[in-house]
N, C-alpha and C. Protein backbone atom coordinates (compact mmCIF):
# COMPACT_ATOMS: atom_id res chain seq x y z
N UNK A 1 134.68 183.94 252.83
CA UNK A 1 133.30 183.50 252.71
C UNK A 1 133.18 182.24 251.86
N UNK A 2 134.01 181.97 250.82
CA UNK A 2 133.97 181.11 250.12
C UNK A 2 134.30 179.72 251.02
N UNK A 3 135.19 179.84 252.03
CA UNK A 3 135.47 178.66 252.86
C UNK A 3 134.14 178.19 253.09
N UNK A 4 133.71 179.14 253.68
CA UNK A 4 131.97 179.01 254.54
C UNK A 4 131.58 177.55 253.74
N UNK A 5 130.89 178.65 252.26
CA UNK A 5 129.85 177.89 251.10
C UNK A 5 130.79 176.56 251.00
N UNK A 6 131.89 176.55 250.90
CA UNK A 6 132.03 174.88 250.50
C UNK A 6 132.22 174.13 251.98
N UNK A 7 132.03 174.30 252.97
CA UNK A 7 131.73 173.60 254.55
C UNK A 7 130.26 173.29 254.41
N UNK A 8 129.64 173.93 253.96
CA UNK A 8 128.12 173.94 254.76
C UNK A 8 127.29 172.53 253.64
N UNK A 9 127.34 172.44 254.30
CA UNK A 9 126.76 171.29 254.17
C UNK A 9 125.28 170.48 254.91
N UNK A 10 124.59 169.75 254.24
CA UNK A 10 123.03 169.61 254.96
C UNK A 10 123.12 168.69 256.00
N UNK A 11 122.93 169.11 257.49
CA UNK A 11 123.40 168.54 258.77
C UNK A 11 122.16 167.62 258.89
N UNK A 12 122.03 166.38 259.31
CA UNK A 12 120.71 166.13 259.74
C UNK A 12 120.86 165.10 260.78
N UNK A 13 122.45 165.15 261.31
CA UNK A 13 122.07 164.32 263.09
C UNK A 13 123.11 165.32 263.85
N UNK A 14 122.36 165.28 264.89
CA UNK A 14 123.31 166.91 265.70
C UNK A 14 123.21 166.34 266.83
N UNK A 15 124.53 166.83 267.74
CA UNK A 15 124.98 166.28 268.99
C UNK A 15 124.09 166.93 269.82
N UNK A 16 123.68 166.25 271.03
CA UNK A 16 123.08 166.61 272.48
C UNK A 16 123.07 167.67 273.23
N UNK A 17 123.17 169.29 272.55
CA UNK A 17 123.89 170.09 273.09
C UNK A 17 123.26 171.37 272.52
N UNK A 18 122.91 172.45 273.78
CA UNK A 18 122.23 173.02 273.29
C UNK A 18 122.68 174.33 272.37
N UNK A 19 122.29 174.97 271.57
CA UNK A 19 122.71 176.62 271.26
C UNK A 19 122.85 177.15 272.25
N UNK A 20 123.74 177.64 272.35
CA UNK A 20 124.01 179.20 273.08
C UNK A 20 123.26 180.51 272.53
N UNK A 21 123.05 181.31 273.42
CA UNK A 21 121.90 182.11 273.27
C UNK A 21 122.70 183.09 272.59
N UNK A 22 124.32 183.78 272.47
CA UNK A 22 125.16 184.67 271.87
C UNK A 22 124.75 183.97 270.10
N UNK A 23 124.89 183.18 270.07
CA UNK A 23 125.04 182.13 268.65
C UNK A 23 123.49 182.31 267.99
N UNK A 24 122.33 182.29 269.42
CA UNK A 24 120.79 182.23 268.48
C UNK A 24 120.69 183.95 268.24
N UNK A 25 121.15 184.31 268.77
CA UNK A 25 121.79 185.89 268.34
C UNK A 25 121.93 186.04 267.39
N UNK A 26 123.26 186.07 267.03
CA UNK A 26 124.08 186.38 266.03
C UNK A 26 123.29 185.62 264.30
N UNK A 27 122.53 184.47 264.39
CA UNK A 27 121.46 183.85 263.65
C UNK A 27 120.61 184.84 262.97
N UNK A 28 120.49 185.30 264.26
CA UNK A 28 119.03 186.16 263.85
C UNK A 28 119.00 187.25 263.17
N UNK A 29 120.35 188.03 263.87
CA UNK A 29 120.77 189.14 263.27
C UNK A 29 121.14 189.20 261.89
N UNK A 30 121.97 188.05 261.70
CA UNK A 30 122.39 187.78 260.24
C UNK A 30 121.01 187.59 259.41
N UNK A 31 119.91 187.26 259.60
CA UNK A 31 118.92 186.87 258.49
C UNK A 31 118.19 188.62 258.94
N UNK A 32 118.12 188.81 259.84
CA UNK A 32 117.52 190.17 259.20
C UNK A 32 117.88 191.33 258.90
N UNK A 33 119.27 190.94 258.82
CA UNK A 33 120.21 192.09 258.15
C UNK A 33 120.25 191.92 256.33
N UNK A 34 119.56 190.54 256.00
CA UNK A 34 119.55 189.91 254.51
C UNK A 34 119.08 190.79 253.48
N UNK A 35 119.46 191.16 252.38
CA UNK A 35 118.53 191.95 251.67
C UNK A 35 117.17 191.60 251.18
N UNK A 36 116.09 192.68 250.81
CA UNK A 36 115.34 192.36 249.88
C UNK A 36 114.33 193.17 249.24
N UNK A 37 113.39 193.24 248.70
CA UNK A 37 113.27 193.53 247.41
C UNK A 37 112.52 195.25 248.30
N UNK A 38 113.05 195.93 247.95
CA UNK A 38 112.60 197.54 248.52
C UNK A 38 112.84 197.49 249.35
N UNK A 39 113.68 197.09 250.32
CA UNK A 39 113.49 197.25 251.64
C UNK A 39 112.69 196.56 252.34
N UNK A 40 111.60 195.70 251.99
CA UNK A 40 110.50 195.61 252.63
C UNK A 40 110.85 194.83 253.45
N UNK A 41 111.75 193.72 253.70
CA UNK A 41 111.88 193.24 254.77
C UNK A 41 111.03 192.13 255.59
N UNK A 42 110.26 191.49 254.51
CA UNK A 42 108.84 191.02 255.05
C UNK A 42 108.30 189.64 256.30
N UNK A 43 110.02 189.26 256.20
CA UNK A 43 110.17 188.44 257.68
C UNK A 43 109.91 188.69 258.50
N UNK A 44 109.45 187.33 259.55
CA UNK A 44 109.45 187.17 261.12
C UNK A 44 110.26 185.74 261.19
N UNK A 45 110.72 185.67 262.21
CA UNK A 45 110.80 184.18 262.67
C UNK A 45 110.87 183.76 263.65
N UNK A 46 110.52 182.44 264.20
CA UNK A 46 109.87 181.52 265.22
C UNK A 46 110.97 180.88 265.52
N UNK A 47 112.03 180.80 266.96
CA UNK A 47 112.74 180.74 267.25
C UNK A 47 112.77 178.85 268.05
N UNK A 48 112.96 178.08 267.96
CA UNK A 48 111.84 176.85 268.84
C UNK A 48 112.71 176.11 269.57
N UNK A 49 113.16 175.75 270.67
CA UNK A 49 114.35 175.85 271.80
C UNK A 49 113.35 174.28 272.51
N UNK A 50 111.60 174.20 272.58
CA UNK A 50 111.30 173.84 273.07
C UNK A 50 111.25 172.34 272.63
N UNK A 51 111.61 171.05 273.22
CA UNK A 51 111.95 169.68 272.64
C UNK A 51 110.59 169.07 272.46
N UNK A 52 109.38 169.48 273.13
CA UNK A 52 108.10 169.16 272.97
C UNK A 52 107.67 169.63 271.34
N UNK A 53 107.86 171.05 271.45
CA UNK A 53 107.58 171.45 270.00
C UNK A 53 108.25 171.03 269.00
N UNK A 54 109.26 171.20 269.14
CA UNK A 54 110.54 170.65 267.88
C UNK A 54 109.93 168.99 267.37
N UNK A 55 109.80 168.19 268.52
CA UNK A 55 109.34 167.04 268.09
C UNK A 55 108.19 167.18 267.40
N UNK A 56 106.83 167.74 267.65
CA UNK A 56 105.83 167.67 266.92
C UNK A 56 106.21 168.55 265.38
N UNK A 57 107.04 169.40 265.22
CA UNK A 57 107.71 169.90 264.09
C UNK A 57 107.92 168.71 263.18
N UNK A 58 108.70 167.48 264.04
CA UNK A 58 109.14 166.86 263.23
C UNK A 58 108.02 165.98 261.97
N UNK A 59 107.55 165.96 262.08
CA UNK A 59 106.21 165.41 261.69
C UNK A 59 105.75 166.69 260.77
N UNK A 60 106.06 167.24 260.34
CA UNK A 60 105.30 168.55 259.62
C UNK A 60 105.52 168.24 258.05
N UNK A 61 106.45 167.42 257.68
CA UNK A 61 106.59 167.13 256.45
C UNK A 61 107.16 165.55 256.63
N UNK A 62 106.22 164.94 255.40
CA UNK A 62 106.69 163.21 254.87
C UNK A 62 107.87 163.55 254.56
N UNK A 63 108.52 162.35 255.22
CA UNK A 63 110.11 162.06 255.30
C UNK A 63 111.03 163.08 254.61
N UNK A 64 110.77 164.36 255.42
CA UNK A 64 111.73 165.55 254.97
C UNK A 64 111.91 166.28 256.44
N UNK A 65 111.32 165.90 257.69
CA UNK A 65 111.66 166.52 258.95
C UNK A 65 111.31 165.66 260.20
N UNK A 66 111.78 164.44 259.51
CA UNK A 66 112.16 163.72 261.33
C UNK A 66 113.04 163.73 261.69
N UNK A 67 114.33 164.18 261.56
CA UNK A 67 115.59 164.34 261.72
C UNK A 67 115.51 165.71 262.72
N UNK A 68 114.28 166.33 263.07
CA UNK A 68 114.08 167.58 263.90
C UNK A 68 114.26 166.66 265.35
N UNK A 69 113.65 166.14 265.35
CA UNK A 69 113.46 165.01 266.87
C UNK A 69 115.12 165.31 267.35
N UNK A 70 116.09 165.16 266.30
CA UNK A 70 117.40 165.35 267.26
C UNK A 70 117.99 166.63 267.31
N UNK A 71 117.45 167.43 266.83
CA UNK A 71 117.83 169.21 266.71
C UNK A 71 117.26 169.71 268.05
N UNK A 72 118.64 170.47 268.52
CA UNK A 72 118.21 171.14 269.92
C UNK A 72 117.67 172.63 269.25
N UNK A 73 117.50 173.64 268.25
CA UNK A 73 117.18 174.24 267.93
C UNK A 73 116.32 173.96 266.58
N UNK A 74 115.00 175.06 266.18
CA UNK A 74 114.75 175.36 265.18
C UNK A 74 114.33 176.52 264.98
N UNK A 75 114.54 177.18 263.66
CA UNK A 75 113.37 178.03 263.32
C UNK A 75 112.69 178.57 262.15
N UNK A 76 111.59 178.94 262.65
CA UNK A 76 110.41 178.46 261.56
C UNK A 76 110.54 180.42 260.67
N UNK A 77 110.61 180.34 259.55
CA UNK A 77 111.00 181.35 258.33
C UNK A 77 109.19 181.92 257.97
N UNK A 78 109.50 182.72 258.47
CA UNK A 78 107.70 183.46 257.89
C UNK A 78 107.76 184.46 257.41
N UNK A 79 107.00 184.91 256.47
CA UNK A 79 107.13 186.65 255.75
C UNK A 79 105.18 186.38 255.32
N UNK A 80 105.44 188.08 254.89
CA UNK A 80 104.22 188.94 255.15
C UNK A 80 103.79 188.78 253.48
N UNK A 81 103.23 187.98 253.01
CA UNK A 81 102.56 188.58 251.75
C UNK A 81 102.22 189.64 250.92
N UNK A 82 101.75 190.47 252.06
CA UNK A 82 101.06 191.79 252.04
C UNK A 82 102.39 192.92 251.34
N UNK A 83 103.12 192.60 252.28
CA UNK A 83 104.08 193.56 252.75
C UNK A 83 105.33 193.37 251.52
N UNK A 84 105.41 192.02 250.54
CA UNK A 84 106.03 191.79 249.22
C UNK A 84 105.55 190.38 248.65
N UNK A 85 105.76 191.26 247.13
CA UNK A 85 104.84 190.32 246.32
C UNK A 85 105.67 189.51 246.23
N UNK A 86 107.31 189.69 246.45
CA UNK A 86 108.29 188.80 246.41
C UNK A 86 108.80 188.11 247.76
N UNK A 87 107.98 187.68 248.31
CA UNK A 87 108.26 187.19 250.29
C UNK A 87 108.63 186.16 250.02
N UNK A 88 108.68 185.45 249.02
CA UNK A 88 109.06 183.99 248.94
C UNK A 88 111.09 184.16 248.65
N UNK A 89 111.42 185.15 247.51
CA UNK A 89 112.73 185.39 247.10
C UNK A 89 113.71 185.95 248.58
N UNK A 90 112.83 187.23 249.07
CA UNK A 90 112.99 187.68 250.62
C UNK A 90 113.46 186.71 251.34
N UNK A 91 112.50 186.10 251.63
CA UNK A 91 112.46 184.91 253.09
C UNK A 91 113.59 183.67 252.73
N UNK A 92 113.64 183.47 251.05
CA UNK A 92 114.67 182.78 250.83
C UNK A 92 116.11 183.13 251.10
N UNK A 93 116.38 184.38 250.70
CA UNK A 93 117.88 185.55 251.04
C UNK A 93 118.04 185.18 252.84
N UNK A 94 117.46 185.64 253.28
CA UNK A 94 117.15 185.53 254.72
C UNK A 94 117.41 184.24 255.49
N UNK A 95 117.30 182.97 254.54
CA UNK A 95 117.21 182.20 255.11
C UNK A 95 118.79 181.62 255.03
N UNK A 96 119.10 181.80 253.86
CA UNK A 96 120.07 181.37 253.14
C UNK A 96 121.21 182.22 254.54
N UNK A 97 121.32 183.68 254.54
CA UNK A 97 121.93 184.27 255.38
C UNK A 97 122.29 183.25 256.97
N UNK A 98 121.16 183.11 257.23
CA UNK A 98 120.86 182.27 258.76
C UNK A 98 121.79 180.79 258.39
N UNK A 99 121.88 180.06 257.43
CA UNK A 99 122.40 179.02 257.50
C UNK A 99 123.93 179.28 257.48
N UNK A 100 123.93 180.50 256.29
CA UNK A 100 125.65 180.21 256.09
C UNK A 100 126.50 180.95 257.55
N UNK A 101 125.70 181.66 258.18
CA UNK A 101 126.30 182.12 259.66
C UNK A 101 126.02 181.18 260.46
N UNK A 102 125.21 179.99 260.40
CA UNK A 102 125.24 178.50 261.45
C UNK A 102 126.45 178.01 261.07
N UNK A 103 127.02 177.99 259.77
CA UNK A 103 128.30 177.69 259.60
C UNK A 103 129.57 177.97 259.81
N UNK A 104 129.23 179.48 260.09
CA UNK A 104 130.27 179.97 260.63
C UNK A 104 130.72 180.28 261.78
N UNK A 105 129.41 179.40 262.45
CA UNK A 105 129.85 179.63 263.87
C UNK A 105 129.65 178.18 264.70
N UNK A 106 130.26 176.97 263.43
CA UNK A 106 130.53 175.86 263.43
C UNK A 106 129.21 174.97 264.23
N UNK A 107 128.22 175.80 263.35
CA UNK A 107 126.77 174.83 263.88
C UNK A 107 126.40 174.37 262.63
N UNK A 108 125.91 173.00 262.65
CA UNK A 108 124.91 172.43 261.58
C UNK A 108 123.55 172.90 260.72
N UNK A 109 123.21 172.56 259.81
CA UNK A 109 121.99 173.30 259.95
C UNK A 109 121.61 172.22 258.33
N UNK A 110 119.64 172.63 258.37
CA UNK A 110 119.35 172.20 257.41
C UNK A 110 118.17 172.70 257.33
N UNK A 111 118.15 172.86 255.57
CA UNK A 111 116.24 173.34 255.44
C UNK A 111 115.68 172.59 255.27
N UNK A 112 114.40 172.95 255.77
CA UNK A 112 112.86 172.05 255.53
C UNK A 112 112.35 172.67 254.85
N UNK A 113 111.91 172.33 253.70
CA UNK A 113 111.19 172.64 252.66
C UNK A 113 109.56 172.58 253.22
N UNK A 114 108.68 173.82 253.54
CA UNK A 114 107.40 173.57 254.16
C UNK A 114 105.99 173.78 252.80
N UNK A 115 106.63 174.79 252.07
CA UNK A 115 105.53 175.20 251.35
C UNK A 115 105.30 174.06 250.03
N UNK A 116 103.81 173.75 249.80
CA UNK A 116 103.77 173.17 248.64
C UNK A 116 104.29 172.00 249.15
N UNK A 117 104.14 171.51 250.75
CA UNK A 117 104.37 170.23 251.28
C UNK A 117 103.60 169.52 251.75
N UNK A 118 103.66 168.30 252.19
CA UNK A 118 102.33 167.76 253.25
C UNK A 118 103.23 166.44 254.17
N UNK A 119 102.19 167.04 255.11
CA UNK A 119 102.70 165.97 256.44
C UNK A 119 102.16 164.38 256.15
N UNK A 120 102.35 163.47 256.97
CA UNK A 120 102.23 161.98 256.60
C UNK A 120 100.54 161.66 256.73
N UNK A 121 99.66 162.69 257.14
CA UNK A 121 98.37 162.82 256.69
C UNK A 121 97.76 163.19 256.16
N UNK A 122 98.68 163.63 255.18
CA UNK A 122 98.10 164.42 253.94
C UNK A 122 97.35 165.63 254.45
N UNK A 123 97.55 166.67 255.28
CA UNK A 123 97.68 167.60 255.86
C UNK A 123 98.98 168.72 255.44
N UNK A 124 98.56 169.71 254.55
CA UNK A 124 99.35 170.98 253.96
C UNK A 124 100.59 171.20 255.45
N UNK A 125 101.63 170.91 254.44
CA UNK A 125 102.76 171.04 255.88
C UNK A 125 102.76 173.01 256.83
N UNK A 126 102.65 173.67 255.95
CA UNK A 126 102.87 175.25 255.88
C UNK A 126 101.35 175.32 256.87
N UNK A 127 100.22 174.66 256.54
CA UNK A 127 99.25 174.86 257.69
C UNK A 127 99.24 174.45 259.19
N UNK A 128 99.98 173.02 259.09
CA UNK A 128 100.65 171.92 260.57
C UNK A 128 100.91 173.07 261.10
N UNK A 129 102.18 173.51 260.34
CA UNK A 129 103.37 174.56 261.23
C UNK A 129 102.22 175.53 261.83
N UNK A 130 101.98 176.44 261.27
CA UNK A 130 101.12 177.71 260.95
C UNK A 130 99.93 177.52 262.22
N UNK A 131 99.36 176.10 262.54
CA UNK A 131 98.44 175.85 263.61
C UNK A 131 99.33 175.73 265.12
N UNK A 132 100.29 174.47 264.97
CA UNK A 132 101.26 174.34 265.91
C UNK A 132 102.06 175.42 266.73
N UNK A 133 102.65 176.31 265.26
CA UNK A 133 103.48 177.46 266.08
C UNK A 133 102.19 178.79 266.67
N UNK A 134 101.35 178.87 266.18
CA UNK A 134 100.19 180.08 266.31
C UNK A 134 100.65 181.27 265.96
N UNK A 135 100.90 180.50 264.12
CA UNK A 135 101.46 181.95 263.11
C UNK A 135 99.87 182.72 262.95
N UNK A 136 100.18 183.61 262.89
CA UNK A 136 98.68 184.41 262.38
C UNK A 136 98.74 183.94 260.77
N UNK A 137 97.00 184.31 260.63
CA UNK A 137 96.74 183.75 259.14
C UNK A 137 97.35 184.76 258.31
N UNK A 138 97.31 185.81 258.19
CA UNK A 138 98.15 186.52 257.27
C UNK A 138 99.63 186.28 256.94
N UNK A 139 100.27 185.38 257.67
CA UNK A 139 101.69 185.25 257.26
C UNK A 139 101.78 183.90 256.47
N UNK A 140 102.40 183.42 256.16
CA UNK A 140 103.21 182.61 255.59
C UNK A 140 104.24 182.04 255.89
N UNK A 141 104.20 180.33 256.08
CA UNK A 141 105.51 179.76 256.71
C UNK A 141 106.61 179.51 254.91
N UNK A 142 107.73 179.89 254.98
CA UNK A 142 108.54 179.41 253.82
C UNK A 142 109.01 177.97 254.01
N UNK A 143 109.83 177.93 255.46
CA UNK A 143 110.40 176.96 255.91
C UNK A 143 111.14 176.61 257.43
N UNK A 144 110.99 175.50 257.75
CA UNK A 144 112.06 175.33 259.27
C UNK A 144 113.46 175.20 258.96
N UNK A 145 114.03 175.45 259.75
CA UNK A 145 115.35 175.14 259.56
C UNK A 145 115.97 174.56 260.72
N UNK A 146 116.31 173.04 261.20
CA UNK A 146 117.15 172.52 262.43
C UNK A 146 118.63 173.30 262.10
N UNK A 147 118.88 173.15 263.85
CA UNK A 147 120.47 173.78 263.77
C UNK A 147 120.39 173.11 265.02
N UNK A 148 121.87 173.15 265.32
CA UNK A 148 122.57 172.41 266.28
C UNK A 148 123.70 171.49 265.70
N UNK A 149 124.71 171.44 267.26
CA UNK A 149 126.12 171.31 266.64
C UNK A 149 126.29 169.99 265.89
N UNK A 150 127.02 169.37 264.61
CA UNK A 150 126.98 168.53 263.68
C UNK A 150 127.57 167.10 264.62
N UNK A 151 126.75 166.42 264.38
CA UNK A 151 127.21 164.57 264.95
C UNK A 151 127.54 163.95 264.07
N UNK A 152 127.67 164.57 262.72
CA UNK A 152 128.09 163.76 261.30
C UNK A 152 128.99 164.31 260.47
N UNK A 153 130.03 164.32 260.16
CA UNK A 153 131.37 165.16 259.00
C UNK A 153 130.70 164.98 257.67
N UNK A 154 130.53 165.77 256.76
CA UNK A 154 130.77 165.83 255.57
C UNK A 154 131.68 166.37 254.81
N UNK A 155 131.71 165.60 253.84
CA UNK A 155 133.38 166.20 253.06
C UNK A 155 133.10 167.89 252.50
N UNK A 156 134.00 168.36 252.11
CA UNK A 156 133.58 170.00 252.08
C UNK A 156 132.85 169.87 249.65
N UNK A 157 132.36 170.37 250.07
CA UNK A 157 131.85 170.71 248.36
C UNK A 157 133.23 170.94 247.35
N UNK A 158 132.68 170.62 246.12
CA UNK A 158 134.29 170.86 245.14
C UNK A 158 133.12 171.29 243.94
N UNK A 159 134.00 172.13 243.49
CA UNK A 159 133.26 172.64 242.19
C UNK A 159 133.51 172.22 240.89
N UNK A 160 132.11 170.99 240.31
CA UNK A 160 133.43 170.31 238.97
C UNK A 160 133.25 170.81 237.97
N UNK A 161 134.01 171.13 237.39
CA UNK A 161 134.71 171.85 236.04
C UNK A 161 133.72 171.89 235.37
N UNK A 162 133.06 170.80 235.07
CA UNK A 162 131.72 170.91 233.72
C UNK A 162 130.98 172.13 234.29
N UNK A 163 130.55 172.58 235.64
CA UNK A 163 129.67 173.64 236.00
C UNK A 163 130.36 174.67 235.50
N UNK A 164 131.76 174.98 235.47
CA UNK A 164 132.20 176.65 234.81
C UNK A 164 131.70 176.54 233.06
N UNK A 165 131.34 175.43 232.61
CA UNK A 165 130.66 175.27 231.39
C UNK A 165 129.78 175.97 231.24
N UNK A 166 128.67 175.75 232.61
CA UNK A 166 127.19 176.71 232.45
C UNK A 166 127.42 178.07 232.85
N UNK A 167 128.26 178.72 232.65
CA UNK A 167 128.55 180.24 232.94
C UNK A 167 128.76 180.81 231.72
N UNK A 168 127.74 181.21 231.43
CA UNK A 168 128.39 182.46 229.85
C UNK A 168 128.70 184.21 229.98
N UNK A 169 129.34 184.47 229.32
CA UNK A 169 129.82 186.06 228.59
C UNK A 169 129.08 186.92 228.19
N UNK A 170 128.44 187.38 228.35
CA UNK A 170 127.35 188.59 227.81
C UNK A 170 126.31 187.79 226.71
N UNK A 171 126.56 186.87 226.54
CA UNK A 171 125.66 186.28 225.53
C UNK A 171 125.15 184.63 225.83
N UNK A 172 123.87 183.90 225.86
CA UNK A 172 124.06 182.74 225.93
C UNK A 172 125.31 181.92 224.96
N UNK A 173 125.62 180.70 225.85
CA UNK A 173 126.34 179.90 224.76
C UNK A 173 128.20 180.22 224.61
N UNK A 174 128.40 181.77 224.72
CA UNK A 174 129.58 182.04 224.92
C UNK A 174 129.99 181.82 225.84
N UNK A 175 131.46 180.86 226.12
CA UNK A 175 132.32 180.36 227.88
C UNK A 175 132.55 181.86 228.10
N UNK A 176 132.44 181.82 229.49
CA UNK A 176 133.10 182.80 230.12
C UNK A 176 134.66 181.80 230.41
N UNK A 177 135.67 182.65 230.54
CA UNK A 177 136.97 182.38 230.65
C UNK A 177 137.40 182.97 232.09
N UNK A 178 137.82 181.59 233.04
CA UNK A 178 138.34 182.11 234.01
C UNK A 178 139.75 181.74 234.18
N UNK A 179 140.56 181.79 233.23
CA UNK A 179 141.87 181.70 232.95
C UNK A 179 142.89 182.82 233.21
C-alpha cells in the first residue's frame, strides 16, 4: 500500500480514453467500503461519464477545475448532513479511498475542492454542482474528483527526513525513534 501513497500523485491532463466500467466499479466499491464515524455511512456519489456535463463541471470552481474538460470520468462526493454531524471527515475517508484505488488500478485522479468555493461568477461552487448535477437540497457536495488514464508522469513522493521530526512519543516535543 505504501507503493500506492508515494505514486499517486495529482493528475490533471489525462489521455483520450475512456474508464472501463470493471474499474468505475471497483472505485465505487472501494469508497463505500471507507470507514466512518458509527457506521453511518453518509455518502452518495454522482458518477459523470457524460462530456457535456463534465465540461460544464469544469467551470464549477475559479481556476481549480478546468482541467475536467480533459477527464473522461468524474465524480461528484455527496453525504447526508442529517445522517452525520461528521459528513465532511466521512466523505473525506471515502474519498481519499476512491483515489488511492484510481491508483491502483493505474488511473489518474484529482480532487476538486467544492465546498467553501466559488465559480468565476462568484457563484458558491457546492451550489453550481448541486443545481447542474440535481443533488437534492438536503445533501451536500464535498467534492469532484477527475479520473482518467494519466497523459503526464510525475516523479513518485519521497519522505524528507525533517517530517519524521514532526512525529512525537507519547508526549509533545519528544522524537519518536524510527531507528
Amino acid at each position: 500500500m505504501l507503493s500506492v501513497i508515494k505514486k499517486r500523485r495529482s493528475i490533471r491532463l489525462f489521455q483520450d480514453k475512456r474508464v472501463e466500467q470493471e474499474k468505475i466499479k471497483q472505485l465505487i466499491e472501494s469508497a463505500l467500503l471507507a470507514p466512518s464515524s458509527k457506521g453511518n455511512n453518509p455518502w452518495q456519489f454522482i458518477v459523470v461519464e457524460d462530456r457535456n456535463i463534465i465540461n460544464k463541471l469544469s467551470v464549477s470552481k475559479e481556476n481549480g477545475a478546468k482541467f475536467l474538460v480533459g477527464a473522461p470520468l468524474a465524480i461528484a462526493v455527496l453525504a447526508d448532513p442529517q445522517q452525520s454531524d461528521v459528513w465532511v471527515e466521512d466523505a473525506s475517508i471515502a474519498t481519499t479511498f476512491l483515489i488511492l484505488t484510481a491508483q491502483s488500478l493505474d488511473l489518474g485522479s484529482c480532487w476538486i475542492q467544492l465546498r467553501k468555493r466559488y465559480c468565476t461568477d462568484d457563484q458558491d461552487s457546492e451550489e453550481y454542482v448541486k443545481k447542474l448535477l440535481a443533488v437534492p437540497d438536503n445533501l451536500r457536495v464535498l467534492c469532484l474528483i477527475a479520473i482518467g488514464y494519466p497523459a503526464e508522469i510525475k516523479p513518485e513522493k519521497t519522505l524528507p527526513e525533517q517530517k519524521l521530526k514532526e512525529v512525537f512519543l507519547n508526549l509533545y516535543g519528544k522524537q519518536c525513534n524510527f531507528d
